[in-house]
PDB file of N, CA and C in Angstrom:
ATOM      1  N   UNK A   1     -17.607 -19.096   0.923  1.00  0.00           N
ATOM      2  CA  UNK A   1     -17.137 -17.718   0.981  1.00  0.00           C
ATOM      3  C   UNK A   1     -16.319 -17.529   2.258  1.00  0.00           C
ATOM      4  N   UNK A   2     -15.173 -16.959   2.320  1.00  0.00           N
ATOM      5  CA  UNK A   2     -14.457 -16.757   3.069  1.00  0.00           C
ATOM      6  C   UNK A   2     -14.919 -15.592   3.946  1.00  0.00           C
ATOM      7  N   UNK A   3     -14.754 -16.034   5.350  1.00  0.00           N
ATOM      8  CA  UNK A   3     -15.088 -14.798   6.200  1.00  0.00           C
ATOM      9  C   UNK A   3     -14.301 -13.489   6.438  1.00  0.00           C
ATOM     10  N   UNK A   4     -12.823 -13.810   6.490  1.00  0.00           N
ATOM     11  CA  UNK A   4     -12.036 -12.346   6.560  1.00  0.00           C
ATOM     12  C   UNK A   4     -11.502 -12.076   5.154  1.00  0.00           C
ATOM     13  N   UNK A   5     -12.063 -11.294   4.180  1.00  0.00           N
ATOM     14  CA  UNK A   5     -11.651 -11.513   3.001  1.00  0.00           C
ATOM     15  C   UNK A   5     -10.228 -10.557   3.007  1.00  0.00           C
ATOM     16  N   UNK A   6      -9.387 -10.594   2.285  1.00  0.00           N
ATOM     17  CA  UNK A   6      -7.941  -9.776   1.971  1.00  0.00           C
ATOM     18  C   UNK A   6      -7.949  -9.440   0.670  1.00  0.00           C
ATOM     19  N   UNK A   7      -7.353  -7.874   0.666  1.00  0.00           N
ATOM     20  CA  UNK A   7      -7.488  -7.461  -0.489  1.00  0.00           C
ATOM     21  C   UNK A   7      -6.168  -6.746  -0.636  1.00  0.00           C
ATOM     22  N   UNK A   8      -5.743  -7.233  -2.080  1.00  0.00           N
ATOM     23  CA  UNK A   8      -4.160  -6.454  -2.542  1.00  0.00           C
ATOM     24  C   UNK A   8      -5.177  -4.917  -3.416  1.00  0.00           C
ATOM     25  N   UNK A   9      -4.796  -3.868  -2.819  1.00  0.00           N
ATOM     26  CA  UNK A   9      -4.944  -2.629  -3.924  1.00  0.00           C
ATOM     27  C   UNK A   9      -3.600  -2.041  -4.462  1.00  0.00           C
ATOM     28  N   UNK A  10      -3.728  -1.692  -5.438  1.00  0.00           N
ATOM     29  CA  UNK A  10      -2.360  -1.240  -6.162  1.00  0.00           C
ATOM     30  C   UNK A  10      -3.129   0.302  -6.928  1.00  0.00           C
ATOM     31  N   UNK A  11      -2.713   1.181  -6.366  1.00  0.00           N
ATOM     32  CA  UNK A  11      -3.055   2.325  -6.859  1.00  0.00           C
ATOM     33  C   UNK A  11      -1.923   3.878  -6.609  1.00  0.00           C
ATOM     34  N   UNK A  12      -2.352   5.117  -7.832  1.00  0.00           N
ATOM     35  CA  UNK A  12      -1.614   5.296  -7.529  1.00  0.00           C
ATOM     36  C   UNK A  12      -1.616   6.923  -6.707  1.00  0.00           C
ATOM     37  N   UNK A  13      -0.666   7.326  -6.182  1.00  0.00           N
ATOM     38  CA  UNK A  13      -0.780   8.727  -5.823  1.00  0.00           C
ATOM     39  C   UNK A  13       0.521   9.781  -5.773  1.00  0.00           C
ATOM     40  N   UNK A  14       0.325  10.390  -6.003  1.00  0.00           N
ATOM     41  CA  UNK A  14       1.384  11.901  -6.346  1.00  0.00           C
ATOM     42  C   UNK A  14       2.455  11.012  -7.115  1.00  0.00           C
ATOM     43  N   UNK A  15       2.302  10.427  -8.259  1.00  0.00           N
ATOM     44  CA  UNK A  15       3.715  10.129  -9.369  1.00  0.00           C
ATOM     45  C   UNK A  15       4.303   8.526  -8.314  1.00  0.00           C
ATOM     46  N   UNK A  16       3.243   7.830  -7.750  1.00  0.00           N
ATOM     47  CA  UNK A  16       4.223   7.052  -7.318  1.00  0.00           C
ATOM     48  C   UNK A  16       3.013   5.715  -6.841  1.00  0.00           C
ATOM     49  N   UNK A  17       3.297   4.226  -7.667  1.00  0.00           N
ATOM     50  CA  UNK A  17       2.041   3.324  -7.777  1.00  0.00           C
ATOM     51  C   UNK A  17       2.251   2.481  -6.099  1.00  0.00           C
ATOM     52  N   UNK A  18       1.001   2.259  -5.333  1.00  0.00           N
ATOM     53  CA  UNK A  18       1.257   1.877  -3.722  1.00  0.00           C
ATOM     54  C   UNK A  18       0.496   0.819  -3.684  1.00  0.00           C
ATOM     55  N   UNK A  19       1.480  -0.071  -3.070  1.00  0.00           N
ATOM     56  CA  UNK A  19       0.483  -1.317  -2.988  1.00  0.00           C
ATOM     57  C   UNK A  19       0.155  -1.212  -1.335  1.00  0.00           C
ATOM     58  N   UNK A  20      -1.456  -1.669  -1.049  1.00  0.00           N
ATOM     59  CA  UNK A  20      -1.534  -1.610   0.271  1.00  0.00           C
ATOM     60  C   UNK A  20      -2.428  -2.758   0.572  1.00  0.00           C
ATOM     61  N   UNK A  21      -2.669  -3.748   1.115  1.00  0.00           N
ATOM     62  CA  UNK A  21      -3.713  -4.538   2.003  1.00  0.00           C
ATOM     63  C   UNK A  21      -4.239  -4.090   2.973  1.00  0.00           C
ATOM     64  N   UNK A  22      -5.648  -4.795   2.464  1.00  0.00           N
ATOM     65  CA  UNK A  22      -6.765  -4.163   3.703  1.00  0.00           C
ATOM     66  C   UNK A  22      -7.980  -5.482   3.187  1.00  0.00           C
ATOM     67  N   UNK A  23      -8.908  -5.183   4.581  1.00  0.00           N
ATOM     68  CA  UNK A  23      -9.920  -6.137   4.780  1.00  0.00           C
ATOM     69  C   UNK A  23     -11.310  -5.494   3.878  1.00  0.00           C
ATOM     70  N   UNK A  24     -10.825  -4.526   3.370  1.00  0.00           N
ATOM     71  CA  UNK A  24     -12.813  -3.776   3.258  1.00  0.00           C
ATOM     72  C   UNK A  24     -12.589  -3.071   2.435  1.00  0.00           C
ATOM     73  N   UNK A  25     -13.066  -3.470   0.790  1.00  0.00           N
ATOM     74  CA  UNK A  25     -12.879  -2.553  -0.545  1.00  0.00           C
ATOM     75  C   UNK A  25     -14.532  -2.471  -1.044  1.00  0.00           C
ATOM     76  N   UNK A  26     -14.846  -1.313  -1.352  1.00  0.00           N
ATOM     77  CA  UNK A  26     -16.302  -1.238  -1.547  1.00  0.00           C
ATOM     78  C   UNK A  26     -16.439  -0.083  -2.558  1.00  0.00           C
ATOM     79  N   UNK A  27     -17.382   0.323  -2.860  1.00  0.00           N
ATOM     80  CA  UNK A  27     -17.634   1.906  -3.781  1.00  0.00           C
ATOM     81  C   UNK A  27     -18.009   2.948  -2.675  1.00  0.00           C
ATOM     82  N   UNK A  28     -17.275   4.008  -2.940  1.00  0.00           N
ATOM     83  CA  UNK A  28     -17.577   4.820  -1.661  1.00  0.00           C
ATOM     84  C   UNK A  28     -18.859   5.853  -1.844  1.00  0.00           C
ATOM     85  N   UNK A  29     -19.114   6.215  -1.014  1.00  0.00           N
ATOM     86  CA  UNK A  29     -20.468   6.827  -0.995  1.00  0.00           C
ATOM     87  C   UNK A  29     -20.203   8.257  -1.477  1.00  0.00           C
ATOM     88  N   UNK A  30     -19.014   8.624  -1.620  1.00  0.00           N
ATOM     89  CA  UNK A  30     -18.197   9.880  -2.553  1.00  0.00           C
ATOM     90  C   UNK A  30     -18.875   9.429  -3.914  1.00  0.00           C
ATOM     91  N   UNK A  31     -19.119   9.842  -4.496  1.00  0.00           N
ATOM     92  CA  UNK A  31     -19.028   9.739  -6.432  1.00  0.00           C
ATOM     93  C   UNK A  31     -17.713   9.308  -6.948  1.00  0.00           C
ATOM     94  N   UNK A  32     -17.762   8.837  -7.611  1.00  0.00           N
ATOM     95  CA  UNK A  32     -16.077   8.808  -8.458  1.00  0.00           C
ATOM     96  C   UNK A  32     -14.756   7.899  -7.433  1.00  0.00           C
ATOM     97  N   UNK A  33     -15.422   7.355  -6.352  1.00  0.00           N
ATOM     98  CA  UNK A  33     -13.853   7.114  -5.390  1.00  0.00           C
ATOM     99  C   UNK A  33     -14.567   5.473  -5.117  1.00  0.00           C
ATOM    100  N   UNK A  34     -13.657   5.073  -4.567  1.00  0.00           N
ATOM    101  CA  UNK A  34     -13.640   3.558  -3.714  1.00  0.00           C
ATOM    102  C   UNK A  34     -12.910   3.685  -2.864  1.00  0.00           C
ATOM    103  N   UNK A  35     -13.797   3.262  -1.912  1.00  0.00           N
ATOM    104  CA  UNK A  35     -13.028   3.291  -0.339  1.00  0.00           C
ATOM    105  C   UNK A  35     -12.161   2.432   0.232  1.00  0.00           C
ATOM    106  N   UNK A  36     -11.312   2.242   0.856  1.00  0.00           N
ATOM    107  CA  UNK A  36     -10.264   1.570   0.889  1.00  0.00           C
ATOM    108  C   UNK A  36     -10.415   1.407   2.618  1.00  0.00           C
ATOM    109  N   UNK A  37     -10.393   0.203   3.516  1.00  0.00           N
ATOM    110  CA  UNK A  37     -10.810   0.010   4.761  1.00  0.00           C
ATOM    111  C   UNK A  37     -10.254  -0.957   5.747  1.00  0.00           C
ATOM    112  N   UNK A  38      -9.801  -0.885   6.784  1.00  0.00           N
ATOM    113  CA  UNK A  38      -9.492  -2.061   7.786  1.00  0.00           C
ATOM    114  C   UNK A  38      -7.840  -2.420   6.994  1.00  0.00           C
ATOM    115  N   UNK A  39      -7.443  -1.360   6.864  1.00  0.00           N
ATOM    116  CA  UNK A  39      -5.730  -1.454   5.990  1.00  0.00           C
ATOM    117  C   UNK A  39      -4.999  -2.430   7.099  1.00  0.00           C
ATOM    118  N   UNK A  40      -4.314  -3.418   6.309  1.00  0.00           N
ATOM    119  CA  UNK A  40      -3.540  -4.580   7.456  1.00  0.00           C
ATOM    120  C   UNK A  40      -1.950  -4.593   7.431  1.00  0.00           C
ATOM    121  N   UNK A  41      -1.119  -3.882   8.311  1.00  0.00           N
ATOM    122  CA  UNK A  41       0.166  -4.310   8.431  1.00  0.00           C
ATOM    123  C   UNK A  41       0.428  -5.173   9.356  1.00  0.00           C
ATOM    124  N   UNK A  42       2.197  -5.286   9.163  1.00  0.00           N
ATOM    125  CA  UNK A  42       2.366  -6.510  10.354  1.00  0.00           C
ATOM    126  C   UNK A  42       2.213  -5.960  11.675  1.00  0.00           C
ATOM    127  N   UNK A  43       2.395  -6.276  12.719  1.00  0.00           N
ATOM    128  CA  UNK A  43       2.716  -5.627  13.892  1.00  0.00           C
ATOM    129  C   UNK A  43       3.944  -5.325  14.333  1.00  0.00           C
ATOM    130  N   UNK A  44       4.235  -4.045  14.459  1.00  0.00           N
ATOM    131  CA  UNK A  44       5.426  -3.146  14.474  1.00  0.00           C
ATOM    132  C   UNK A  44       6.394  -4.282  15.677  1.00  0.00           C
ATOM    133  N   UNK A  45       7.739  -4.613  14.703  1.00  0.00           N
ATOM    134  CA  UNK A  45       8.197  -5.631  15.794  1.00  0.00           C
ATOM    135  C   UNK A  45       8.378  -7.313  15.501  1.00  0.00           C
ATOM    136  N   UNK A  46       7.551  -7.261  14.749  1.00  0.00           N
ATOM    137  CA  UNK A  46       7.263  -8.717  14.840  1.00  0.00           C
ATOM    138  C   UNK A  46       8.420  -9.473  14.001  1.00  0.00           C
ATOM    139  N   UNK A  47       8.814  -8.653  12.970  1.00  0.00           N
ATOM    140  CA  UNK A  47       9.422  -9.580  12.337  1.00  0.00           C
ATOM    141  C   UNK A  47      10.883  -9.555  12.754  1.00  0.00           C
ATOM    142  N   UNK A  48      12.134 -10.422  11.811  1.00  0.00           N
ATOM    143  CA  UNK A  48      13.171 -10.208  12.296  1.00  0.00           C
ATOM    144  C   UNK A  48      14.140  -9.451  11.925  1.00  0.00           C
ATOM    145  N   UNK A  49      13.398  -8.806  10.405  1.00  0.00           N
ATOM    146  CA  UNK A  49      13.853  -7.451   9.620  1.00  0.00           C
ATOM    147  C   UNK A  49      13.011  -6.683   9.451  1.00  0.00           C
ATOM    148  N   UNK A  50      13.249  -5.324   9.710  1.00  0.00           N
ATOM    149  CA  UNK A  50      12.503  -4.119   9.457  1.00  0.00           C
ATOM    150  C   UNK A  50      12.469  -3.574   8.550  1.00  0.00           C
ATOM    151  N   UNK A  51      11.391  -3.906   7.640  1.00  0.00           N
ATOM    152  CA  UNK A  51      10.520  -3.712   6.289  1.00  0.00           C
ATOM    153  C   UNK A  51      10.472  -1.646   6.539  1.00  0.00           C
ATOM    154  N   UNK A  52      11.371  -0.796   5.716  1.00  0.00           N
ATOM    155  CA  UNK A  52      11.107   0.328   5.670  1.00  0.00           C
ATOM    156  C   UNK A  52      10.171   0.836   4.789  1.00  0.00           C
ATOM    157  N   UNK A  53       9.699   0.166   4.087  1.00  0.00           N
ATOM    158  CA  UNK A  53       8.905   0.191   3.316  1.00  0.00           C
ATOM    159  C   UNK A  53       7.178   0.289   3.932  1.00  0.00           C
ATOM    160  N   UNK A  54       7.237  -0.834   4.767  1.00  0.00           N
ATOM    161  CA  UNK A  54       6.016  -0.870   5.658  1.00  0.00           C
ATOM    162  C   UNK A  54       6.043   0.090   6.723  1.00  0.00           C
ATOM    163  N   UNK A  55       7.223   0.336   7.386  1.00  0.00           N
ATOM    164  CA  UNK A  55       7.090   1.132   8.192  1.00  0.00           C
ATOM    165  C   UNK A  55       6.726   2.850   7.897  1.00  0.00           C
ATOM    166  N   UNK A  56       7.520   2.785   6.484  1.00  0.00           N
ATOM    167  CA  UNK A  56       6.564   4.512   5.840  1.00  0.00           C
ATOM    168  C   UNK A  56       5.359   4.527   6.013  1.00  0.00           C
ATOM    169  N   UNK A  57       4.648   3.343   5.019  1.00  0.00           N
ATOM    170  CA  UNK A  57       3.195   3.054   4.761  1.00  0.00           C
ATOM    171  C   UNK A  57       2.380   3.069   6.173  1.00  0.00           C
ATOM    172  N   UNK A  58       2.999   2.757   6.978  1.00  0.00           N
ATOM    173  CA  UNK A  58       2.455   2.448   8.483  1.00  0.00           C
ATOM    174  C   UNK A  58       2.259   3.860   8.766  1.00  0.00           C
ATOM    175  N   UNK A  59       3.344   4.335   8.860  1.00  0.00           N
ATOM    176  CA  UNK A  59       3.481   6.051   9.639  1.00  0.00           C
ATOM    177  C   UNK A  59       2.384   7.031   8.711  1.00  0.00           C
ATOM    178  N   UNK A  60       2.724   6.709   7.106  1.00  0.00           N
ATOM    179  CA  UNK A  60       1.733   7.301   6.523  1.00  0.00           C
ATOM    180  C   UNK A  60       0.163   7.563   6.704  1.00  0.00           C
ATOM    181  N   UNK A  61       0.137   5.917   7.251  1.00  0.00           N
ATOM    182  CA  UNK A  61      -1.539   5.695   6.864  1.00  0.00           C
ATOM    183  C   UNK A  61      -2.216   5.535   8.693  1.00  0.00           C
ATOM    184  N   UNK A  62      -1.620   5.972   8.958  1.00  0.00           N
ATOM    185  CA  UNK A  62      -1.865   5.398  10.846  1.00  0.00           C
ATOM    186  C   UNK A  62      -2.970   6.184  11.502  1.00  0.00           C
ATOM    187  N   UNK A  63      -3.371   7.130  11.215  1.00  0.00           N
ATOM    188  CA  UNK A  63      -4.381   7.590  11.659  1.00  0.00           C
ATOM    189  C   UNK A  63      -5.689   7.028  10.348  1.00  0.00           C
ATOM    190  N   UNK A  64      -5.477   6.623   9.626  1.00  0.00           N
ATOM    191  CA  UNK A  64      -6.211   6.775   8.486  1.00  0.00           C
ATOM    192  C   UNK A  64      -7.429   5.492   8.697  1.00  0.00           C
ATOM    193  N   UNK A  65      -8.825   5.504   8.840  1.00  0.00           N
ATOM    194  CA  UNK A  65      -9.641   4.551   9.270  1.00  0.00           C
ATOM    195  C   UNK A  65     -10.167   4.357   7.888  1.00  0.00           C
ATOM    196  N   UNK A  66     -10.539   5.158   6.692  1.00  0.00           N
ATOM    197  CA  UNK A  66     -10.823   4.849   5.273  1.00  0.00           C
ATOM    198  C   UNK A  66     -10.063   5.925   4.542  1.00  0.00           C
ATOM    199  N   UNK A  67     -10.331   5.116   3.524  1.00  0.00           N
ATOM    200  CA  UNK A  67      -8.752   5.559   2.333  1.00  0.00           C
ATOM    201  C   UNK A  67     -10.257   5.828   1.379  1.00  0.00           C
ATOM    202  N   UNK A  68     -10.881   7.189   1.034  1.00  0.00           N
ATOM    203  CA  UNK A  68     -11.021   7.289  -0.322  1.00  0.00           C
ATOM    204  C   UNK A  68     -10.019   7.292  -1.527  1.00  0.00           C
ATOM    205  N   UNK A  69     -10.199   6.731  -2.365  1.00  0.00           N
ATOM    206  CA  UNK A  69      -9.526   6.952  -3.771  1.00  0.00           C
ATOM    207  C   UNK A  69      -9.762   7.370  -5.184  1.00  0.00           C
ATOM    208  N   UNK A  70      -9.811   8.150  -5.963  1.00  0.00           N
ATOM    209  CA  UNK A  70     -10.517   7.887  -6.859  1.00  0.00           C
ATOM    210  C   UNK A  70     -10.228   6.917  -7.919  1.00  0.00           C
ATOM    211  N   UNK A  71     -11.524   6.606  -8.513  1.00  0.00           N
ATOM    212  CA  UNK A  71     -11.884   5.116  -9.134  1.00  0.00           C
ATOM    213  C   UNK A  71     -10.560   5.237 -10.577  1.00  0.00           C
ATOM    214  N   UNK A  72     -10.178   6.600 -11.030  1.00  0.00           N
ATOM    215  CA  UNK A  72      -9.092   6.335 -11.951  1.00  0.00           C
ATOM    216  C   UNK A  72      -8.063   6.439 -11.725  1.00  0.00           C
ATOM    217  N   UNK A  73      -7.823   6.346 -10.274  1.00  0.00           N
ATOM    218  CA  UNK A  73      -6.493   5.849  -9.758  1.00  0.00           C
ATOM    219  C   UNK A  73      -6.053   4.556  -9.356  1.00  0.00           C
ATOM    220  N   UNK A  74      -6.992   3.733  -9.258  1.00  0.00           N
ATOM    221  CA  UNK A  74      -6.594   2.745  -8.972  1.00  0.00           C
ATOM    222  C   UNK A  74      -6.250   1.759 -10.155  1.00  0.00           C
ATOM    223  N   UNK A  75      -5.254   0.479  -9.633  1.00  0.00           N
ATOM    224  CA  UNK A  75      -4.498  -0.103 -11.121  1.00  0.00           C
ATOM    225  C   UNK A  75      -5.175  -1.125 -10.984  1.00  0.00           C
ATOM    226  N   UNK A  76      -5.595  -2.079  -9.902  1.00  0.00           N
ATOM    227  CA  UNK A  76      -6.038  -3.148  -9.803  1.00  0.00           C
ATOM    228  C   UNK A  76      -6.437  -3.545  -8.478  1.00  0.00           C
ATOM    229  N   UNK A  77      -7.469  -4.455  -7.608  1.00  0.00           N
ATOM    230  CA  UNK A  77      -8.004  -4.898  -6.967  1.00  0.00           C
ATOM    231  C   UNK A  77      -7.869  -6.390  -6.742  1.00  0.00           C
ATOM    232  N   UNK A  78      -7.172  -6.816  -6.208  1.00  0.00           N
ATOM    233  CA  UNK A  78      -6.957  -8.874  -5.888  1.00  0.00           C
ATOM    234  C   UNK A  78      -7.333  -9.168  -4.796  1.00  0.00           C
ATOM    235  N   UNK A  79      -8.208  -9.648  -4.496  1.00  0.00           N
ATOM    236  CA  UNK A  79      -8.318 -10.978  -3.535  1.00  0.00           C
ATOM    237  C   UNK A  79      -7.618 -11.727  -3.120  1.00  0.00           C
ATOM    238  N   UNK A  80      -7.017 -11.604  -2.408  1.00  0.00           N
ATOM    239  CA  UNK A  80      -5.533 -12.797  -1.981  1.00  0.00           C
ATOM    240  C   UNK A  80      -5.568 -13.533  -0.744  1.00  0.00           C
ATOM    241  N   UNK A  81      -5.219 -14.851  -0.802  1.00  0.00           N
ATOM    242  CA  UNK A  81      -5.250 -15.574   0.382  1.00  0.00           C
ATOM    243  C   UNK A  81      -4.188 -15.554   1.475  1.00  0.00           C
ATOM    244  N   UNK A  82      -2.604 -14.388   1.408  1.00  0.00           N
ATOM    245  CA  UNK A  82      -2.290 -13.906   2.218  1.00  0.00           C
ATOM    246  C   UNK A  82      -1.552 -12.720   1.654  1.00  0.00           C
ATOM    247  N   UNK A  83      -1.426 -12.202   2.529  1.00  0.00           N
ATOM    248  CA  UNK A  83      -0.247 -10.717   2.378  1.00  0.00           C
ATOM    249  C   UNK A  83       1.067 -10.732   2.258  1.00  0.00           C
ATOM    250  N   UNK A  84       1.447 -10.341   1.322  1.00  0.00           N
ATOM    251  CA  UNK A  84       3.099 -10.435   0.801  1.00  0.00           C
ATOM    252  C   UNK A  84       3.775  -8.983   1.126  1.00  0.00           C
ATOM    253  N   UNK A  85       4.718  -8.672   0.912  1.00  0.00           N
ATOM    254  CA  UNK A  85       5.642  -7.498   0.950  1.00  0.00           C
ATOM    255  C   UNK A  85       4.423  -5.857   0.783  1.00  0.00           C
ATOM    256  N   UNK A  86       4.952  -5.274   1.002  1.00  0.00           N
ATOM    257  CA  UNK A  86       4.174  -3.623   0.571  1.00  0.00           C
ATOM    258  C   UNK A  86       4.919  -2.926  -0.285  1.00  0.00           C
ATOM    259  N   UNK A  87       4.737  -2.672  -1.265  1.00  0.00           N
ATOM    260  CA  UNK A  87       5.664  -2.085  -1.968  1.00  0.00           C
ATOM    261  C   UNK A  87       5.001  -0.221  -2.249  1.00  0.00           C
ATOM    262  N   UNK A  88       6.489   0.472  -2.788  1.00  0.00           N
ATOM    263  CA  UNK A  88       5.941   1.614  -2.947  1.00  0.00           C
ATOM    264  C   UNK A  88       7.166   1.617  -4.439  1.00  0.00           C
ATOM    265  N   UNK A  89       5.695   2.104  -5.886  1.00  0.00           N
ATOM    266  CA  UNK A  89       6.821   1.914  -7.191  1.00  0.00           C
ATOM    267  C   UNK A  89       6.872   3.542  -7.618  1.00  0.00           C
ATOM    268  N   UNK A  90       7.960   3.998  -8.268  1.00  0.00           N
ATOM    269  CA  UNK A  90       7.662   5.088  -9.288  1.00  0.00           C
ATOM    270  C   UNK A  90       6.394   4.461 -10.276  1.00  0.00           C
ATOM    271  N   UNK A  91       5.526   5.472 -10.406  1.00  0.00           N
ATOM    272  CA  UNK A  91       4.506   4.853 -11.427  1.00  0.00           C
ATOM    273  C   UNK A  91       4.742   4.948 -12.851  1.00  0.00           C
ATOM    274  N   UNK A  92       5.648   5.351 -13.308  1.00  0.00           N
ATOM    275  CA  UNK A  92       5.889   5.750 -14.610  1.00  0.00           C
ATOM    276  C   UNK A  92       7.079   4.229 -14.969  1.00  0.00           C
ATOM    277  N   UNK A  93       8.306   4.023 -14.515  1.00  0.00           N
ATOM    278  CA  UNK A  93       9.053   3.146 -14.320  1.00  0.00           C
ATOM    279  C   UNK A  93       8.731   1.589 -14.014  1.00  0.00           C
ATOM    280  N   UNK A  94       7.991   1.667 -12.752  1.00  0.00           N
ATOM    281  CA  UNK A  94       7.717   0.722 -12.030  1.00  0.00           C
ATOM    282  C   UNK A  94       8.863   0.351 -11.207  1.00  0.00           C
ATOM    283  N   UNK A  95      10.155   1.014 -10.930  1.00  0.00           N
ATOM    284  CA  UNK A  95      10.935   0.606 -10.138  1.00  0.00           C
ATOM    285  C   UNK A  95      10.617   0.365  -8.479  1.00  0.00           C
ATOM    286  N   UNK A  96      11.205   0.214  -7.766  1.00  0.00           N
ATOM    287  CA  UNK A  96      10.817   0.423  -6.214  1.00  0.00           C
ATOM    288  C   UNK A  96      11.055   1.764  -6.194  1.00  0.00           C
ATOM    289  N   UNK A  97      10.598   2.736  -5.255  1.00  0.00           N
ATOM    290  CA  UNK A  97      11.374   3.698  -4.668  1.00  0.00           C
ATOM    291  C   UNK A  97      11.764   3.556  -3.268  1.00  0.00           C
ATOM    292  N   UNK A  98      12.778   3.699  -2.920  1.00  0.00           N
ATOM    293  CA  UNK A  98      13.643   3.725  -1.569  1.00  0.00           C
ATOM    294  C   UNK A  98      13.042   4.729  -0.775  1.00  0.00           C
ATOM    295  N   UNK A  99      12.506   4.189   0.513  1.00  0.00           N
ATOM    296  CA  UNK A  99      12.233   4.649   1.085  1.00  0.00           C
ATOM    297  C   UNK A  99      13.175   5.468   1.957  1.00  0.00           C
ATOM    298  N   UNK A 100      14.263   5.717   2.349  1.00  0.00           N
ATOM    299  CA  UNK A 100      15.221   6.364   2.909  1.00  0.00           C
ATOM    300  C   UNK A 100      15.964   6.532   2.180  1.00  0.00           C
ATOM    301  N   UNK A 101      16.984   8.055   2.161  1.00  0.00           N
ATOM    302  CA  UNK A 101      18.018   8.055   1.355  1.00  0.00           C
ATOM    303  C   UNK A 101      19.126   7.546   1.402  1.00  0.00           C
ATOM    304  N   UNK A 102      19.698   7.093   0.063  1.00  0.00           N
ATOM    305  CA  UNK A 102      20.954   6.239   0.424  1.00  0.00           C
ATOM    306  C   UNK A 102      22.484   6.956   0.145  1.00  0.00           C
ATOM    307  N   UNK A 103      23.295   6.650   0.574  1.00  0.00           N
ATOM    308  CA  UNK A 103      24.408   7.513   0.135  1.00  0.00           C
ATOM    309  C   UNK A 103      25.132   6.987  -0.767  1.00  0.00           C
ATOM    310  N   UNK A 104      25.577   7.747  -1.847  1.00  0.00           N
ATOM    311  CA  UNK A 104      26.077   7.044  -3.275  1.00  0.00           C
ATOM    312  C   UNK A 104      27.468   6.511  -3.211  1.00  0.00           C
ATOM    313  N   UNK A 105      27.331   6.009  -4.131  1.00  0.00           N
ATOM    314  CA  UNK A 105      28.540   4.623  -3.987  1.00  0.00           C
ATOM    315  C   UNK A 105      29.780   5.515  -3.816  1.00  0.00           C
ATOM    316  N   UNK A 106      30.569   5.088  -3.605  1.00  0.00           N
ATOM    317  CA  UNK A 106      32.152   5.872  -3.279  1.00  0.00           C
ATOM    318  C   UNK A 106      32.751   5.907  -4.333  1.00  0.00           C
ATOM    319  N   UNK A 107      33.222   6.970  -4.945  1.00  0.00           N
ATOM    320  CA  UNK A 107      34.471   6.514  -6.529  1.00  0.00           C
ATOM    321  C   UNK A 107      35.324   5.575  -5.764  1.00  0.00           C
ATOM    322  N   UNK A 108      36.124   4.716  -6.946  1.00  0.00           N
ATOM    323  CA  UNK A 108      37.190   4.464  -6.714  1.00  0.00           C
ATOM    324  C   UNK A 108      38.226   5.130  -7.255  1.00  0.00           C
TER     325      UNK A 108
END
C-alpha cells in the first residue's frame, strides 16, 4: 500500500465538470457529501508555462482546507500514480472552458 496516496476527482459544480487532485478522499461526516482534502497543485512558478487553468483552480480553492461535495455530484474517483493537467469542462459538452476571455478572431 502506498503511503501518499493521489487522487484524480472529477466532479461537477454550477454547469461546469472540475477535475481536481488531492491526497485525502473519504465520506464526509455531512450526510450525502464526500470530502475532498489535502488538494495538490504545482507550486506557483515552477513550471515554464503558466497553466491558467491551475492558476483559477488555485485562486479558487486557496483558502479551502476540505472540499465537501455532494455524493451526486461527483463523476468519478481514480487513484493515480501522478498528477496530470487540471482541467475545467462545460459539463453538458465536455469541452474545456477557457479560463480567460479571448478576443475573437478578426474578419478578413
Amino acid at each position: 500500500m502506498r503511503k501518499n496516496k493521489l487522487f484524480k476527482v472529477t466532479f461537477l459544480s454550477q454547469g461546469k465538470s472540475i477535475e481536481l487532485y488531492a491526497r485525502h478522499v473519504a465520506t464526509s461526516a455531512l450526510w450525502g457529501f464526500t470530502e475532498i482534502g489535502d488538494l495538490v497543485f504545482d507550486p506557483p512558478g515552477t513550471g515554464l508555462v503558466v497553466d491558467p487553468t491551475e492558476e483559477r483552480l488555485r485562486e479558487e480553492f486557496k483558502d479551502t482546507t476540505l472540499l465537501h461535495v455532494p455524493i451526486q455530484a461527483i463523476v468519478r474517483i481514480e487513484e493515480v500514480t501522478r498528477r496530470g493537467p487540471l482541467a475545467i469542462r462545460d459539463a453538458v459538452s465536455g469541452d474545456k472552458i477557457m479560463p480567460f476571455p479571448m478576443a475573437p478572431p478578426k474578419a478578413k
